[in-house]
N, C-alpha and C. Protein backbone atom coordinates (compact mmCIF):
# COMPACT_ATOMS: atom_id res chain seq x y z
N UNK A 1 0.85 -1.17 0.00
CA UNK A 1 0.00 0.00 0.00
C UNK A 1 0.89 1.23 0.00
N UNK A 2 0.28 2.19 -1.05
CA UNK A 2 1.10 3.88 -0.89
C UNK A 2 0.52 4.50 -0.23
N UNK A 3 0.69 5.15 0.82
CA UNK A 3 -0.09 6.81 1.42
C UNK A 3 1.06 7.60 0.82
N UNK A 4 0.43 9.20 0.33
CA UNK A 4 0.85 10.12 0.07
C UNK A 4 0.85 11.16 0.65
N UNK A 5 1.35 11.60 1.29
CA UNK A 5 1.20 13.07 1.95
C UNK A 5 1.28 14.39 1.73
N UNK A 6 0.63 15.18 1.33
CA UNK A 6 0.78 16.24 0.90
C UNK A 6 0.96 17.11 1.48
N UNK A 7 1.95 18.35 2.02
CA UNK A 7 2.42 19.20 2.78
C UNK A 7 3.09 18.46 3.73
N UNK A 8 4.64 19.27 4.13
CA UNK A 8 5.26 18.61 5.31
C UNK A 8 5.49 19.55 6.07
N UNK A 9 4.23 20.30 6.39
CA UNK A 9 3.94 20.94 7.90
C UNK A 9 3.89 20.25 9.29
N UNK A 10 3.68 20.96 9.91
CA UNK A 10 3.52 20.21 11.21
C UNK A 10 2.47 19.45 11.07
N UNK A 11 1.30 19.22 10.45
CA UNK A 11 0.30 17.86 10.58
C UNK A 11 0.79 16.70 9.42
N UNK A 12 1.49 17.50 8.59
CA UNK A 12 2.08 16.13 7.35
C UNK A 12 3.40 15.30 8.10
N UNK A 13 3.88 15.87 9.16
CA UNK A 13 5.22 15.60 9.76
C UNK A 13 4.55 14.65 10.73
N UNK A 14 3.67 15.30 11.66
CA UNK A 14 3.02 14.72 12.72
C UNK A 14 2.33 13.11 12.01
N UNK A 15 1.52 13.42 10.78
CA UNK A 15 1.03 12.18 10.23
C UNK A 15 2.12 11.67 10.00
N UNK A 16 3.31 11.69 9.21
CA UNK A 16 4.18 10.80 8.89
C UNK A 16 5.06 9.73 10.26
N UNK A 17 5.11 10.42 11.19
CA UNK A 17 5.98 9.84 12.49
C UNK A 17 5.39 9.13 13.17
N UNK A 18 3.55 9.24 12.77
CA UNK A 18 2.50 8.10 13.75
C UNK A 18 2.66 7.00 13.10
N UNK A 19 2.28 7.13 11.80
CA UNK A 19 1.92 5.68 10.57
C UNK A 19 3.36 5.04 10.60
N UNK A 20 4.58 6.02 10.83
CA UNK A 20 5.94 5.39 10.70
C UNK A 20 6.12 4.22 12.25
N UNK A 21 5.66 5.11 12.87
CA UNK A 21 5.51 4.41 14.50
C UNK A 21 4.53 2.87 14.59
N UNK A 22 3.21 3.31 13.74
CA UNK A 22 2.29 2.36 13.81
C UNK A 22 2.94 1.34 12.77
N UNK A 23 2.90 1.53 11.68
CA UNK A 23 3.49 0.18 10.10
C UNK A 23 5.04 -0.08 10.17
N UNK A 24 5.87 0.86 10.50
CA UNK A 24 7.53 0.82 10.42
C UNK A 24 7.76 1.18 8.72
N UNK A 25 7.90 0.25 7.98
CA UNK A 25 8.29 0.07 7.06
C UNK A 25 7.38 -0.93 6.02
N UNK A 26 6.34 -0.94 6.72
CA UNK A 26 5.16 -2.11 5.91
C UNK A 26 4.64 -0.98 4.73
N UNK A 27 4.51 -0.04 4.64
CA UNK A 27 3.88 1.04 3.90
C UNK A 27 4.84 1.87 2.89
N UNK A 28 4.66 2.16 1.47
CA UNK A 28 5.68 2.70 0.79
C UNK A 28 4.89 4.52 1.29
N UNK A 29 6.16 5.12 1.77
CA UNK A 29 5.27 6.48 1.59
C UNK A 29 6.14 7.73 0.86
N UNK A 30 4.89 8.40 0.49
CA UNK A 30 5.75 9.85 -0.05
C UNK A 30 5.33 11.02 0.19
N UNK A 31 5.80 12.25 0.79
CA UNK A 31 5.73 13.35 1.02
C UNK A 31 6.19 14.38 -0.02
N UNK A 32 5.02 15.23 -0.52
CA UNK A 32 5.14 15.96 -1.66
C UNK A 32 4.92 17.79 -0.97
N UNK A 33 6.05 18.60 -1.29
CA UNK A 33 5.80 19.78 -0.83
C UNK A 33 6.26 20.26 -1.61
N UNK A 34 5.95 22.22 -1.63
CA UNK A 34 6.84 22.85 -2.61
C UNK A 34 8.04 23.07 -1.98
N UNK A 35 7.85 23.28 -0.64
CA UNK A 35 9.30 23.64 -0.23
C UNK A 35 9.99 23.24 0.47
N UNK A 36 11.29 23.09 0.40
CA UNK A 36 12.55 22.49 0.79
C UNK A 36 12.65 22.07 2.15
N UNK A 37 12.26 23.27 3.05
CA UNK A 37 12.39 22.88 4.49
C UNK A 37 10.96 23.17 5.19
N UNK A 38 10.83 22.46 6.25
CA UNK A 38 10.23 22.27 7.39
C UNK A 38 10.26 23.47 8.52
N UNK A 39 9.09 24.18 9.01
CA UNK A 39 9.86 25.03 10.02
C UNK A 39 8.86 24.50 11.06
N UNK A 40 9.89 24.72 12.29
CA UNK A 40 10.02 23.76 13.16
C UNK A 40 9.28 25.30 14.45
N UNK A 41 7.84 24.85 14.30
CA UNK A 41 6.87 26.37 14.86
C UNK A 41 7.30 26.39 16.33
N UNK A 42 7.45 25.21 17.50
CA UNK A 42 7.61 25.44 18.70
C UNK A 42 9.58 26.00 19.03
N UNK A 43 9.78 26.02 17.89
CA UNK A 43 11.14 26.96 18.48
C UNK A 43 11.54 28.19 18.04
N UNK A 44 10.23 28.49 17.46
CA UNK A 44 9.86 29.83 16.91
C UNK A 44 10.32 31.42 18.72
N UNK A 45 9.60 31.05 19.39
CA UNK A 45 10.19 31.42 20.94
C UNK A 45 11.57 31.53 21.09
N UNK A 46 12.22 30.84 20.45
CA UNK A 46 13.92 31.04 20.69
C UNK A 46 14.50 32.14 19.48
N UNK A 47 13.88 32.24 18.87
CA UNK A 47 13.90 32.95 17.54
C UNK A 47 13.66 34.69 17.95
N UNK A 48 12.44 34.60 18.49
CA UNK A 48 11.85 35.77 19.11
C UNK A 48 12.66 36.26 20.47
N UNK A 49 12.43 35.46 21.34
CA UNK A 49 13.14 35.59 22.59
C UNK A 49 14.71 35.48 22.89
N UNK A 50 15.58 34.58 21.92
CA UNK A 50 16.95 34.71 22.11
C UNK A 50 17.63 35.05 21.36
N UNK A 51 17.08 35.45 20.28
CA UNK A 51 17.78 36.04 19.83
C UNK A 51 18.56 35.08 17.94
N UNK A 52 17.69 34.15 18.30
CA UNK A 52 18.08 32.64 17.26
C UNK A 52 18.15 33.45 15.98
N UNK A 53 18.80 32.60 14.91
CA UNK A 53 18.01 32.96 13.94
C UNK A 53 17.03 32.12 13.06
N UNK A 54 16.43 32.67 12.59
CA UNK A 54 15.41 31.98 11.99
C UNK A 54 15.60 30.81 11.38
N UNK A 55 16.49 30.52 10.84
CA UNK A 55 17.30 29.28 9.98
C UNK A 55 17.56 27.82 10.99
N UNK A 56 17.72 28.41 12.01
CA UNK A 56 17.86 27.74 13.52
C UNK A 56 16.42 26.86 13.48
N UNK A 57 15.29 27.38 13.05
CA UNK A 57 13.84 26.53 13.43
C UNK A 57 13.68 25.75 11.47
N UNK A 58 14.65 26.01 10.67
CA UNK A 58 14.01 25.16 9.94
C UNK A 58 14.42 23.54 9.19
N UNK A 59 14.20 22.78 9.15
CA UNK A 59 14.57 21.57 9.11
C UNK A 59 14.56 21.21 7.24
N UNK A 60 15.76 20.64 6.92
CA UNK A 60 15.17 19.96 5.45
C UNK A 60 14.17 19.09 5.57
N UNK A 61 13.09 19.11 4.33
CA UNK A 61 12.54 18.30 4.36
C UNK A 61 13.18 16.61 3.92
N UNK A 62 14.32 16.74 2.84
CA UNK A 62 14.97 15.97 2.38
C UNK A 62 15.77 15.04 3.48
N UNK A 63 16.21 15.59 4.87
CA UNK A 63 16.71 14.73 5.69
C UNK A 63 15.68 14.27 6.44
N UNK A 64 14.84 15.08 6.72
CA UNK A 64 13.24 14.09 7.76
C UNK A 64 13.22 12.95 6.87
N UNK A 65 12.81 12.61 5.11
CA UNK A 65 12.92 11.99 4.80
C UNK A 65 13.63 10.74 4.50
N UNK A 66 14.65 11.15 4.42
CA UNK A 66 15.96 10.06 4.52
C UNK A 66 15.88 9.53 5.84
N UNK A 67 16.23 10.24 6.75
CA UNK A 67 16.07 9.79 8.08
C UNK A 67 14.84 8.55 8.12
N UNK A 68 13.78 8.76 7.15
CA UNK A 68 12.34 7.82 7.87
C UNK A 68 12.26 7.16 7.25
N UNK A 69 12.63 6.82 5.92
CA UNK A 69 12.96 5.92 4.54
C UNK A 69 11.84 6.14 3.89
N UNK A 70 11.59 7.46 3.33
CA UNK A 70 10.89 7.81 2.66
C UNK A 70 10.77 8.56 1.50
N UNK A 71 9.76 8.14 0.49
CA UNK A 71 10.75 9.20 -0.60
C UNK A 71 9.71 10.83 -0.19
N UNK A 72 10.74 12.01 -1.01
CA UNK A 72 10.22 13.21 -1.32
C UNK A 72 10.15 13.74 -2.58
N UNK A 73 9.34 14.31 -2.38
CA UNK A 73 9.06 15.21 -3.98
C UNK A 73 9.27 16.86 -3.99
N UNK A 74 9.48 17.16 -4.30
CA UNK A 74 9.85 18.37 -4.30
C UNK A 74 9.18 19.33 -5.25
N UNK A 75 8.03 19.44 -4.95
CA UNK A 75 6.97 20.04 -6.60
C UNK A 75 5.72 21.01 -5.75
N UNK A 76 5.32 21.19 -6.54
CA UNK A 76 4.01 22.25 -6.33
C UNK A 76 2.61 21.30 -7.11
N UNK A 77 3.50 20.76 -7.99
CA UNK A 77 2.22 20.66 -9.19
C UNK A 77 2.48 19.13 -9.47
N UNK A 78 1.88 18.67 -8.92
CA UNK A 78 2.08 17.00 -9.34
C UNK A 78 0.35 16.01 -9.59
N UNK A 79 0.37 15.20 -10.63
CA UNK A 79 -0.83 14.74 -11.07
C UNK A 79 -0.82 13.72 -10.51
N UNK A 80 -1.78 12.69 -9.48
CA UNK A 80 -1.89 11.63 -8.99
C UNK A 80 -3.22 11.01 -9.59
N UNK A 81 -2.50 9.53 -9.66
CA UNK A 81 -3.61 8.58 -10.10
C UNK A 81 -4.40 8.40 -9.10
N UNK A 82 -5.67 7.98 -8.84
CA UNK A 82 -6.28 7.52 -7.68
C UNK A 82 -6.86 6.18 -7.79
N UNK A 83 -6.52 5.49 -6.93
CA UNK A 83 -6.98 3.81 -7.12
C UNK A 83 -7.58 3.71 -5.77
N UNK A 84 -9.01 3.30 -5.67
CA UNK A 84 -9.05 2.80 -4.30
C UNK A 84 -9.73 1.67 -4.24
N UNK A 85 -9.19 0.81 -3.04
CA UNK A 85 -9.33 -0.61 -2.81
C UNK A 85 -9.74 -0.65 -1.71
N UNK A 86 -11.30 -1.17 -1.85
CA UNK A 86 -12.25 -1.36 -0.67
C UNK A 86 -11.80 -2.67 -0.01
């Protein structure tokens, strides 16, 4: 089975680390965003307050991926087939 994920915000991130937690590796998955990195909203406060810089809260999306064995896409505009199996 494929799940696809679209956006790797904090709920596409959050979905990806449950199903990774729940299947491991039983599931092929892919995460499709336009952009490169991840920003990482709860250290947004260190940013504001210490002085961080902003670059400090954002994560590649390309290593979350690698890290989870997953592929990425890197697009805005991508056409998906839809198959569904009751």
């Amino acid at each position: 089975m494929k799940i696809v994920i679209i956006g790797a915000g904090f709920a596409g991130l959050r979905f990806l680390y449950d199903i990774k937690k729940h299947f491991g590796n039983e599931m092929e998955i892919v995460i499709i965003d336009e952009r490169k990195t991840s920003l990482e909203k709860p250290s947004l406060v260190e940013v504001a307050l210490a002085g961080r810089p902003v670059s400090h809260t954002q994560i590649p999306i390309k290593d979350i991926a690698r890290s989870q064995n997953v592929e990425f896409i890197n697009s805005m505009h991508i056409r998906l087939n839809q198959k569904v199996i009751l």
